[in-house]
Protein backbone atom coordinates (compact mmCIF):
# COMPACT_ATOMS: atom_id res chain seq x y z
CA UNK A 1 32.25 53.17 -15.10
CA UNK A 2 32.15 49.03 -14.82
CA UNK A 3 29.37 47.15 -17.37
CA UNK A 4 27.67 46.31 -14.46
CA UNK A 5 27.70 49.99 -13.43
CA UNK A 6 25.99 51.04 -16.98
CA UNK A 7 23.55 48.04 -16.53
CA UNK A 8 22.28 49.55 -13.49
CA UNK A 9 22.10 52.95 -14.59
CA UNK A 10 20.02 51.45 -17.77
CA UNK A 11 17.71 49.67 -15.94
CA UNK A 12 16.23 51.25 -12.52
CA UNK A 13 12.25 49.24 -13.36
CA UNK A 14 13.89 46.06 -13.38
CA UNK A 15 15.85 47.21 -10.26
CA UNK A 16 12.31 48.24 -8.94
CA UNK A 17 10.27 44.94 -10.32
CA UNK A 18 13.37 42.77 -8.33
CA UNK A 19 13.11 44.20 -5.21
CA UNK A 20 8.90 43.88 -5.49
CA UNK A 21 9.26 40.09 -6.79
CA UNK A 22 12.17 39.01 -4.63
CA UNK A 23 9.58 39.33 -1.53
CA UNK A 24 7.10 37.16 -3.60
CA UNK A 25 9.11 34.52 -5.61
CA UNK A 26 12.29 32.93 -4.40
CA UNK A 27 15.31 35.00 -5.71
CA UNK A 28 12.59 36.60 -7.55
CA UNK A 29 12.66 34.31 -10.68
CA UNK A 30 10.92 31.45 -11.94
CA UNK A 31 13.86 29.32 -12.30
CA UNK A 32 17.31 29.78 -10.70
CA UNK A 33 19.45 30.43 -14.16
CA UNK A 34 17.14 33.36 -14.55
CA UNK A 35 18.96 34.64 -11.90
CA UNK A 36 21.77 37.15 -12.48
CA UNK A 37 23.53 39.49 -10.33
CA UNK A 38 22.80 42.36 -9.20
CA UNK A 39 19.29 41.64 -10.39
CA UNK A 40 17.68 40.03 -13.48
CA UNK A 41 16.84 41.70 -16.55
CA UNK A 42 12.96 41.43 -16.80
CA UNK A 43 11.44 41.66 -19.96
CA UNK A 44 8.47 43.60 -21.29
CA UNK A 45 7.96 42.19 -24.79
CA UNK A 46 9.44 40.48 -28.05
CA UNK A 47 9.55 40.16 -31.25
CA UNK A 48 11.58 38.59 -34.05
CA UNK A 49 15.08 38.76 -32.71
CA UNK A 50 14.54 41.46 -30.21
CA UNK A 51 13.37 41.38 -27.30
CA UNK A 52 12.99 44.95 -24.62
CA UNK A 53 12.84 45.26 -20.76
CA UNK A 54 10.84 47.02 -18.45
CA UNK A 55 13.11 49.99 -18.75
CA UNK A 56 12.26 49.86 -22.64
CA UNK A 57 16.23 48.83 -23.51
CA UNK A 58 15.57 47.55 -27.32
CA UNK A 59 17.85 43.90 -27.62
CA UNK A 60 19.14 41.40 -30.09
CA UNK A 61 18.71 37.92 -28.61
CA UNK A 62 20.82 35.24 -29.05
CA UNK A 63 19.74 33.75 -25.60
CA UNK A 64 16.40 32.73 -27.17
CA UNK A 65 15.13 31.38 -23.69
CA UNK A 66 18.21 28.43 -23.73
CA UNK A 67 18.01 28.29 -27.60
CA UNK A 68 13.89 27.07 -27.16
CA UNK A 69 12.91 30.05 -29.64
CA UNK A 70 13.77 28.60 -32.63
CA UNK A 71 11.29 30.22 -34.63
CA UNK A 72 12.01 33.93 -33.54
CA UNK A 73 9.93 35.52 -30.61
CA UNK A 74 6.09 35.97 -31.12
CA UNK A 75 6.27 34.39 -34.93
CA UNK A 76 2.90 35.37 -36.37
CA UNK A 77 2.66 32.07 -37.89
CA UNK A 78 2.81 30.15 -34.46
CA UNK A 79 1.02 33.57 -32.77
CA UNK A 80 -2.07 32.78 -35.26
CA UNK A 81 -2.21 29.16 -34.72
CA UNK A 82 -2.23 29.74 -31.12
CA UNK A 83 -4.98 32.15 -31.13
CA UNK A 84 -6.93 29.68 -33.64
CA UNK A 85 -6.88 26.64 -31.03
CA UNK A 86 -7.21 29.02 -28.15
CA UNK A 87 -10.97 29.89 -29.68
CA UNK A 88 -11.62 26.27 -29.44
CA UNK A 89 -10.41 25.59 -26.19
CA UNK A 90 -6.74 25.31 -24.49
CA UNK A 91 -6.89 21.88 -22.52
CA UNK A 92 -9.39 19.07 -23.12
CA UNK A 93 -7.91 16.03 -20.79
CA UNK A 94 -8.80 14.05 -23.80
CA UNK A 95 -6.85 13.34 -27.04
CA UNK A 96 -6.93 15.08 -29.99
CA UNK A 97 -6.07 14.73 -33.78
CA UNK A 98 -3.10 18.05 -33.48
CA UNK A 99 -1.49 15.30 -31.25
CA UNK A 100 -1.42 12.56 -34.00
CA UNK A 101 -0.52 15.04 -36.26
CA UNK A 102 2.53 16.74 -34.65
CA UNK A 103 4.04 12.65 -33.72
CA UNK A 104 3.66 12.03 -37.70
CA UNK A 105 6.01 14.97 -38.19
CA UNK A 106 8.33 14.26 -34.94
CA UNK A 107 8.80 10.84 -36.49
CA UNK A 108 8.92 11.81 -40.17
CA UNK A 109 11.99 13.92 -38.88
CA UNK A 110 13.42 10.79 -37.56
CA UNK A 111 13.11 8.08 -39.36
CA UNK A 112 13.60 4.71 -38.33
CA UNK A 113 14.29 6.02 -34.61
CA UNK A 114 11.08 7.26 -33.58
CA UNK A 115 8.33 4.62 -33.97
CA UNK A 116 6.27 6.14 -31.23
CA UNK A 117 5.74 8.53 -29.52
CA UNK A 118 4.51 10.50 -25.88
CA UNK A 119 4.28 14.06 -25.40
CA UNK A 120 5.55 15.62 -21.74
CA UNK A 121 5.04 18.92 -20.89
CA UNK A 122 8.66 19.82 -20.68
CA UNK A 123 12.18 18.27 -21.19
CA UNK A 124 12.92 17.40 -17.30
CA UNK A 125 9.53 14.79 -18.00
CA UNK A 126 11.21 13.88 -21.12
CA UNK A 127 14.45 12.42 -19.73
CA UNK A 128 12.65 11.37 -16.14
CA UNK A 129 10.36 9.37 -17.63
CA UNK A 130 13.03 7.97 -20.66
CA UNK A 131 15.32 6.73 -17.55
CA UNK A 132 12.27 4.98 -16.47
CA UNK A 133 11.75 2.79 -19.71
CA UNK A 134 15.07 2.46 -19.60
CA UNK A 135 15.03 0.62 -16.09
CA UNK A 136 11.80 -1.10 -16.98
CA UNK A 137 13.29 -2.43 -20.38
CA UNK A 138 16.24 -3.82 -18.54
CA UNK A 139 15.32 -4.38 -15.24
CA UNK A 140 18.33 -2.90 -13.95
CA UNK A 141 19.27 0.44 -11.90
CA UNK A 142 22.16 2.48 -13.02
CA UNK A 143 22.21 4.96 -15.45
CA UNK A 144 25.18 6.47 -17.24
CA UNK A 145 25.62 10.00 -17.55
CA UNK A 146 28.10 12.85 -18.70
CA UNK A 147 29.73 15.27 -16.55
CA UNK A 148 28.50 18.47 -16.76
CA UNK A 149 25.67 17.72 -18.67
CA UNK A 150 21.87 19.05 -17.67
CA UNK A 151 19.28 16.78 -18.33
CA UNK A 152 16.53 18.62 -15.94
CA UNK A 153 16.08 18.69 -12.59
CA UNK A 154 15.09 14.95 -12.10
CA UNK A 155 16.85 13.52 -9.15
CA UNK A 156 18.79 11.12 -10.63
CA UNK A 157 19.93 13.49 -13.20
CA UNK A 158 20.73 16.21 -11.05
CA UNK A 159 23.93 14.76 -10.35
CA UNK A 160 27.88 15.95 -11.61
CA UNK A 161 26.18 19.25 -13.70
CA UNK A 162 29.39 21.17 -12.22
CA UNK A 163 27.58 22.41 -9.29
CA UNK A 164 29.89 21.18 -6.85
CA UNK A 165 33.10 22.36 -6.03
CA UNK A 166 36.04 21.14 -8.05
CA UNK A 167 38.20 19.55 -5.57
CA UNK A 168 34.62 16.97 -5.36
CA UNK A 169 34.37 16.30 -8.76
CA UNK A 170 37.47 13.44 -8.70
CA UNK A 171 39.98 12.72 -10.83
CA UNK A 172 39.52 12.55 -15.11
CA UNK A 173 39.53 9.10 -15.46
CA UNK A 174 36.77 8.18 -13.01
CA UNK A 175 34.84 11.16 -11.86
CA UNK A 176 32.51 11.28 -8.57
CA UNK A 177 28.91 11.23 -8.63
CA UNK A 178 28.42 14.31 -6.99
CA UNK A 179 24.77 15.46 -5.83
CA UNK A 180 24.08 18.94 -7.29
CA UNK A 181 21.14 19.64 -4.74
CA UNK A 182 20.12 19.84 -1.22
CA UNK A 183 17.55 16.87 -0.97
CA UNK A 184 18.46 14.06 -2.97
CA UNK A 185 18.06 10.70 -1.37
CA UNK A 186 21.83 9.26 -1.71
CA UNK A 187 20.19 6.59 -4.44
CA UNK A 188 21.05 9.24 -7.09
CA UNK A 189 24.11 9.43 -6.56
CA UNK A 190 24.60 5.39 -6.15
CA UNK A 191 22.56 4.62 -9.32
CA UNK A 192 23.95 7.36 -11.80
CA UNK A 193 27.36 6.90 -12.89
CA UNK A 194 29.31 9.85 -14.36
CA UNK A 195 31.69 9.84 -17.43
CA UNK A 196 33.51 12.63 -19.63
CA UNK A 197 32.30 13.46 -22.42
CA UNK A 198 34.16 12.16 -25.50
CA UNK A 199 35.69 9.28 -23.51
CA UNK A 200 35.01 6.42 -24.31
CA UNK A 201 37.45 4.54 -22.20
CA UNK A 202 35.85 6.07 -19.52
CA UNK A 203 32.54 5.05 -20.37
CA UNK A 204 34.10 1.20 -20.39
CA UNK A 205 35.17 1.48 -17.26
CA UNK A 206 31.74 2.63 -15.64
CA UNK A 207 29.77 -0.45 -17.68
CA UNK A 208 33.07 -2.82 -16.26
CA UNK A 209 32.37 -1.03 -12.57
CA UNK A 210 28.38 -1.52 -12.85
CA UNK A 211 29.01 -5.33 -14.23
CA UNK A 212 24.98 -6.52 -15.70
CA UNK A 213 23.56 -3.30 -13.81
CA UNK A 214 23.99 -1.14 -16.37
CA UNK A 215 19.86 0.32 -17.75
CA UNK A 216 20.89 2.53 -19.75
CA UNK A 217 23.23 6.27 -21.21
CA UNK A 218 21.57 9.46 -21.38
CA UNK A 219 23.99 11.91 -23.39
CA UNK A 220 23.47 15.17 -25.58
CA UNK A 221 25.34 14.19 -28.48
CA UNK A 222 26.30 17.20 -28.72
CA UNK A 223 27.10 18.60 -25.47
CA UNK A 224 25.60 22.15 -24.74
CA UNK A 225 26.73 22.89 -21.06
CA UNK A 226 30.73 24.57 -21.59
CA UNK A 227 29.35 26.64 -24.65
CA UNK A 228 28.63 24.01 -27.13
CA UNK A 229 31.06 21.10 -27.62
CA UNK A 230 30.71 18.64 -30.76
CA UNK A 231 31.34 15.18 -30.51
CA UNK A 232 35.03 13.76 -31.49
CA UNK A 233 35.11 11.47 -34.83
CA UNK A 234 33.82 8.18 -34.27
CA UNK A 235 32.92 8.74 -30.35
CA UNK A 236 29.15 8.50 -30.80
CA UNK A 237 29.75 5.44 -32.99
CA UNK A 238 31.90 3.60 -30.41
CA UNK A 239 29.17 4.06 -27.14
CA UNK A 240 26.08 2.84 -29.78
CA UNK A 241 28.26 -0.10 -30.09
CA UNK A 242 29.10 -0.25 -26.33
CA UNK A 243 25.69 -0.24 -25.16
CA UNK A 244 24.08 -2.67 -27.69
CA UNK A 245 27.15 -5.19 -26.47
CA UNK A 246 25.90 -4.32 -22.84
CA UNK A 247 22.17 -4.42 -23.58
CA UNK A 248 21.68 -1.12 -22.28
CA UNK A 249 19.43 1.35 -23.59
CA UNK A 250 21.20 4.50 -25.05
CA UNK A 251 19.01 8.30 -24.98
CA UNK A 252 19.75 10.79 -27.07
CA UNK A 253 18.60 13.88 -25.01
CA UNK A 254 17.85 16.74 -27.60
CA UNK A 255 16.00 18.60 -25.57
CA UNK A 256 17.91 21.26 -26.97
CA UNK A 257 19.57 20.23 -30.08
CA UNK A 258 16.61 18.29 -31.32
CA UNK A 259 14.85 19.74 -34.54
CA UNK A 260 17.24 22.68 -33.51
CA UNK A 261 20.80 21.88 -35.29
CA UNK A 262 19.19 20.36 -37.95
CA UNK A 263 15.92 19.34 -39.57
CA UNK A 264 16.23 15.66 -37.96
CA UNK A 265 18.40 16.88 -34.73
CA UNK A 266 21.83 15.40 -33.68
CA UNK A 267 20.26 11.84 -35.07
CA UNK A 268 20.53 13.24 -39.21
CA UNK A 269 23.20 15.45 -38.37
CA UNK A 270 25.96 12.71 -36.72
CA UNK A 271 24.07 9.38 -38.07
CA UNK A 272 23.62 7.63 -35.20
CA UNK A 273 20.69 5.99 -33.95
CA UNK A 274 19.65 5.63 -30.45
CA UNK A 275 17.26 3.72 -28.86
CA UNK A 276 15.17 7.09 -27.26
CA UNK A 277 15.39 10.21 -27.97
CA UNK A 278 14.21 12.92 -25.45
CA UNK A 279 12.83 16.64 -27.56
CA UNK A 280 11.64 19.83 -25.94
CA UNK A 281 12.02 23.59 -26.53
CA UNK A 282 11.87 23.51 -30.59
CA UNK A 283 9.22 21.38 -31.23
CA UNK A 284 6.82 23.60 -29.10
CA UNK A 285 7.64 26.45 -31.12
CA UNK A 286 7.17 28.84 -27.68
CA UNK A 287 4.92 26.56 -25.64
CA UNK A 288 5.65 24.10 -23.14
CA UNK A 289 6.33 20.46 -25.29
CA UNK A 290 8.29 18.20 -24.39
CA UNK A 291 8.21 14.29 -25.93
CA UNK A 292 10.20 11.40 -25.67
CA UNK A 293 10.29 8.65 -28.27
CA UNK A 294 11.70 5.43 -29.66
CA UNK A 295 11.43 1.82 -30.64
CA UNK A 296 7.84 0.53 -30.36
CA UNK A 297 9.47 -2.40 -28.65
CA UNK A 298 10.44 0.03 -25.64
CA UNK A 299 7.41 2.42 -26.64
CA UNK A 300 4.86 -0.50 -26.15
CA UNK A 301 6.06 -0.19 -22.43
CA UNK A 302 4.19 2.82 -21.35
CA UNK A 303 0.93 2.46 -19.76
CA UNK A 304 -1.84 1.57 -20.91
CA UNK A 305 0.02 -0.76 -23.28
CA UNK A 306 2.63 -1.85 -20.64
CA UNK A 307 3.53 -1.78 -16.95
CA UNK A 308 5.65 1.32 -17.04
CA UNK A 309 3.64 4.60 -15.96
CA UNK A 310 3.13 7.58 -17.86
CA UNK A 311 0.66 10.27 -16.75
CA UNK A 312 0.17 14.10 -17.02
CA UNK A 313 -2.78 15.90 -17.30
CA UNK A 314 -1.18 18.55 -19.61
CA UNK A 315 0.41 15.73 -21.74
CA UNK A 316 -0.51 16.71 -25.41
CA UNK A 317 -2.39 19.74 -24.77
CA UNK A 318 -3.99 21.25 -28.06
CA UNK A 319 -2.19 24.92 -27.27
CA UNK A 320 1.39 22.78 -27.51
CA UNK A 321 -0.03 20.98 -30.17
CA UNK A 322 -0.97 23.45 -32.51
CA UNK A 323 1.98 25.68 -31.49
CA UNK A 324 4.49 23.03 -32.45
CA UNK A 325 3.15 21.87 -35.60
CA UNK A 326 2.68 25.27 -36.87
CA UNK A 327 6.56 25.58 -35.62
CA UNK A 328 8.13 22.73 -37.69
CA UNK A 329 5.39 22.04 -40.85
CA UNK A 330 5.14 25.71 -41.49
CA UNK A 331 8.61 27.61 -40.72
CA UNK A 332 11.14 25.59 -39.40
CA UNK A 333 11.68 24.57 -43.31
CA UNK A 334 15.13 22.92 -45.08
CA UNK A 335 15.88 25.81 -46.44
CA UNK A 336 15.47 27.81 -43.00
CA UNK A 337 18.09 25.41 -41.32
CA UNK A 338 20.37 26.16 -44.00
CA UNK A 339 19.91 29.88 -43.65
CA UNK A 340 20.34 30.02 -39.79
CA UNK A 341 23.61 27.90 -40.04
CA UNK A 342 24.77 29.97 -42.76
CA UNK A 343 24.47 33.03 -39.85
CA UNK A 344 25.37 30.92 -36.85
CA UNK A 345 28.66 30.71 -39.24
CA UNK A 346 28.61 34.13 -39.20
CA UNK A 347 28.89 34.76 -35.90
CA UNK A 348 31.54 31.82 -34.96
CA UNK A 349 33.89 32.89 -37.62
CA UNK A 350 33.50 36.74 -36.83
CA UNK A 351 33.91 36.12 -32.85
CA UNK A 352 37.22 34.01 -34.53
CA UNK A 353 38.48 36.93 -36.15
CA UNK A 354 37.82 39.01 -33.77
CA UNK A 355 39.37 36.67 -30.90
CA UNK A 356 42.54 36.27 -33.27
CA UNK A 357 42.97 39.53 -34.33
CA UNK A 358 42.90 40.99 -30.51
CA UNK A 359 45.15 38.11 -29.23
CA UNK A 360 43.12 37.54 -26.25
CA UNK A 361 42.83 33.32 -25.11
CA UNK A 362 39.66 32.49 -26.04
CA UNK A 363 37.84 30.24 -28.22
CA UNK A 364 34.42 29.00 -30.07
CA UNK A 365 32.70 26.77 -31.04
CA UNK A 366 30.03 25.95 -33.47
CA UNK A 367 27.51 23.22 -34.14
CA UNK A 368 25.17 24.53 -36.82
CA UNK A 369 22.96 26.79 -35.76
CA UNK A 370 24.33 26.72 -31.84
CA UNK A 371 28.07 28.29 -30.86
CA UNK A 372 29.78 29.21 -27.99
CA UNK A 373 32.73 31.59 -26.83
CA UNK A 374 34.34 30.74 -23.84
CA UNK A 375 37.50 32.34 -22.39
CA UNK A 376 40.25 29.70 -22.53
CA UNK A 377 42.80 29.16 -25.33
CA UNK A 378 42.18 25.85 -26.09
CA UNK A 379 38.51 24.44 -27.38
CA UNK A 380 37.32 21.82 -24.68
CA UNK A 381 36.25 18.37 -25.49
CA UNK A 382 34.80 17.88 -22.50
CA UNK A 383 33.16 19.73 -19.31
CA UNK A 384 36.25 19.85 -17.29
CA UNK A 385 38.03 21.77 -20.03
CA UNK A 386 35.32 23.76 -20.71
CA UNK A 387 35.49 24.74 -17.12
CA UNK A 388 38.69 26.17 -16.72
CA UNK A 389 37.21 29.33 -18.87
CA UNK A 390 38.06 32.39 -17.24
CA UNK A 391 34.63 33.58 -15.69
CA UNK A 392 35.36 37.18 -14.42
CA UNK A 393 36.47 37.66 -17.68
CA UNK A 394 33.22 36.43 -19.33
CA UNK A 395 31.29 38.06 -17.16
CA UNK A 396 32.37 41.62 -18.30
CA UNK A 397 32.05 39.99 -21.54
CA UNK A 398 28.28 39.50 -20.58
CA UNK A 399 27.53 42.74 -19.39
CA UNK A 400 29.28 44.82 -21.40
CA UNK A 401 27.01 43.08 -24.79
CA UNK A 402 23.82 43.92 -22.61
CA UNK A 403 24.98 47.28 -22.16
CA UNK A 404 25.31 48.03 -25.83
CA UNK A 405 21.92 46.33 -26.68
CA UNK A 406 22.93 42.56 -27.01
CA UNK A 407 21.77 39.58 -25.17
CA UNK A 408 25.10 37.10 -26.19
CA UNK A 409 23.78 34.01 -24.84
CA UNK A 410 22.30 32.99 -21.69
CA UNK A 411 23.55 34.23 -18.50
CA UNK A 412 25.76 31.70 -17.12
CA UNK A 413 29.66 31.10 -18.59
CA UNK A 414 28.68 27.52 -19.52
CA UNK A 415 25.51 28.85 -21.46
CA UNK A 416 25.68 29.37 -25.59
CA UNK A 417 24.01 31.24 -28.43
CA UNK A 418 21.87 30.67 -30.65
CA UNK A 419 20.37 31.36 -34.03
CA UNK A 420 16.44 31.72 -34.87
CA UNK A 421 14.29 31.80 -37.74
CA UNK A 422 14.25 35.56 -37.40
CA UNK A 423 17.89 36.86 -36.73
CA UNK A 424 19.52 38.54 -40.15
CA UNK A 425 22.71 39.82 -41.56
CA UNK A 426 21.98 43.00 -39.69
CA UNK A 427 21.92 41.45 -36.89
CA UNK A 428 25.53 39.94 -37.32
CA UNK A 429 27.15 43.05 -38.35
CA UNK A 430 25.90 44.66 -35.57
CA UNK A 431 26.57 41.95 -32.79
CA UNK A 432 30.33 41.27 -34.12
CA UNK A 433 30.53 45.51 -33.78
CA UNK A 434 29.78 45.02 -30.70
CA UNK A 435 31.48 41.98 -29.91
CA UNK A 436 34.77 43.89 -31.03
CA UNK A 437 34.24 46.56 -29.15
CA UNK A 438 33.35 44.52 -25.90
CA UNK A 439 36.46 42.74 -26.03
CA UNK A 440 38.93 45.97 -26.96
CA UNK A 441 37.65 47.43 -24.07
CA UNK A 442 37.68 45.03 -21.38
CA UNK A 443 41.39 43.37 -22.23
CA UNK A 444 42.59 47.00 -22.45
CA UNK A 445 41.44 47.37 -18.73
């Protein structure tokens, strides 16, 4: 019997709950990577590190909804502050003091970056609207982007995420600007100009190519789309330097490395300082945040101060509010980063032992409290490399972790794991038991 077979057989009410929400929702999911063949797993409730489907399967999460769960699932610290707020109301449509409060400790987290602050209501408003400013600083049109890299599904950032065939994606040196969606206006694809990741010869080229019309570079400094892949010595350095040369605006996305690798983000953990920074998923501990910030010279360009427009009714709702600040004043501690990346380090040197010890070409990678495994020999520095990991091979990899009660990471090959607040040494020893086991089994096939 295949994984997939024993994932069926394991999970008839989420075979049943498909075929009911498949009639009602489009591919019966909320968003497209929540998608997984034969049918999704649909979950019932959470906890801590586990989470449990319909069928009542009990499972150890290192998905962590894309690594947004920092804190664990249903923390009672964030659970109580939500149930506070919601007794005094979830959505005013006027400001409040949690808002004021949670910028103070965005920006104490990032010093000397952050000056000021707005609050979205998810990371795909984060990096739209930071694109924006970055036009409206500059006055010019293109934007610089990685390939491979997910920055939401803005139109002008839906472009080269690896959703187009390979023979589109043109050669190394000067990739295509491919459109990664039915419906994009071919302006996306003419203003966003696509570079490797850790080349910075390439990114040269694309400011030479776009002569004066450069606005701005959006980048993950660390990249998390090909497992997660860490920037090369001195890389991040050399394209700060390139776009203050240029006068272009450089955006750091963390939407899902911010507050999440480290106290401060990629910014304390690499030392470099952007001009924005884009943050979601950890710093709404569970609820919809997003935020993106900067220098109050850019920041004092948002409406009402200045003529570029920033609206949203659920902007800085107090539910977010209080969720997040509860998040990162009263768990997401020092001393918790340090204890996550001392299991994270678990993991990636157990899945190296493992890997090793079993021969098979594979590899991982770590940054802090995020990792990936992906099955090539050789760890990629960039998307492209990242993509020639063997996918039918990761997919029994997938499945056969799910069938013995672990969620690895999310369900795509390019996806990673992740660490919480709640996952233990228990957790580990089990998960590398497993992992072992997994990959015995389907290399022995």
């Amino acid at each position: 019997m295949s994984y997939v077979d024993e994932y069926t057989k394991r999970t008839p009410k989420c075979a049943a709950e498909y075929e009911r929400a498949r009639k009602l929702i489009p591919g019966g999911v909320g968003s497209a990577i929540q998608f997984k063949a034969p049918y999704p797993l649909y979950l019932a409730d959470s906890r801590g590190s586990r989470v449990w489907d319909l069928d009542g399967n009990e499972y150890i999460d290192y998905s962590l909804c894309y690594a947004a769960m920092v804190a664990g699932h249903a923390n009672p610290i964030i659970a109580e502050a939500i149930r506070k707020q919601a007794d005094h109301g979830t959505l005013y449509g006027m400001p409040t003091t949690l808002a004021s409060d949670l910028a103070e400790e965005v920006m104490r987290r990032y010093p000397k970056v952050i000056d000021m602050i707005r609050f979205t209501q998810s990371g795909v408003e984060a990096t739209q609207t930071a694109i924006r400013l970055a036009r409206a600083a500059t006055g010019r049109k293109t934007i610089v982007k990685i390939e491979g890299s997910y920055h939401g599904g803005t139109d002008h950032l839906l472009v080269s995420t690896g959703g187009a065939p390979k023979e589109e994606w043109g050669s190394d040196d000067s990739p295509n600007s491919t459109a990664d969606s039915a419906g994009l206006l071919p302006a996306s694809t003419e203003f966003t100009a696509v570079v490797q990741f850790n080349d910075i010869d390439g990114m040269r080229a694309a400011f030479d190519h776009h002569d004066g019309d450069v606005a701005g570079v959006i980048i993950e400094p660390a990249m998390t789309n090909g497992g997660v892949i860490p920037p090369k010595s001195g890389y991040l350095e050399a394209v700060r330097k390139l776009t203050q040369d240029e006068g272009a605006v450089l955006i750091f996305d963390e939407v899902k490395v911010g507050c999440r690798i480290a106290e401060g983000g990629a910014v304390e953990l690499f030392g470099v300082k952007p001009d924005l920074v884009t943050l979601a998923k950890a710093i709404g501990g569970g609820v919809p945040v997003g935020a993106f910030g900067g220098k109050r010279e850019l920041m004092e360009l948002v409406t009402p101060l200045g003529p570029m427009v920033h609206f949203g009714t659920y902007n800085a709702n107090p539910l977010g509010m209080a969720a997040g600040l509860a998040c990162l004043t009263k768990v997401m501690t020092r001393d918790r980063y340090e204890e996550m990346t001392r299991l994270a380090t678990r993991v990636a040197d157990g899945q190296r032992k493992i890997v090793g010890a079993l021969g098979i070409p594979a590899c991982v990678t770590q940054v802090t409290t995020l990792g990936g495994i992906l099955f090539t020999p050789d760890e990629p520095s960039n998307f492209r490399e990242a993509a020639k990991c063997d996918a039918a091979r990761w997919e029994d990899y997938w499945f056969g972790m799910l069938s013995n009660g672990v969620i690895p990471m999310g369900s795509a090959w390019f996806e990673e794991w992740s660490i919480s607040a709640a996952h233990t040494d228990d957790d580990v020893d089990r998960t590398l038991e497993v992992t072992e086991d997994v990959l015995r089994t389907i290399y022995a096939a």
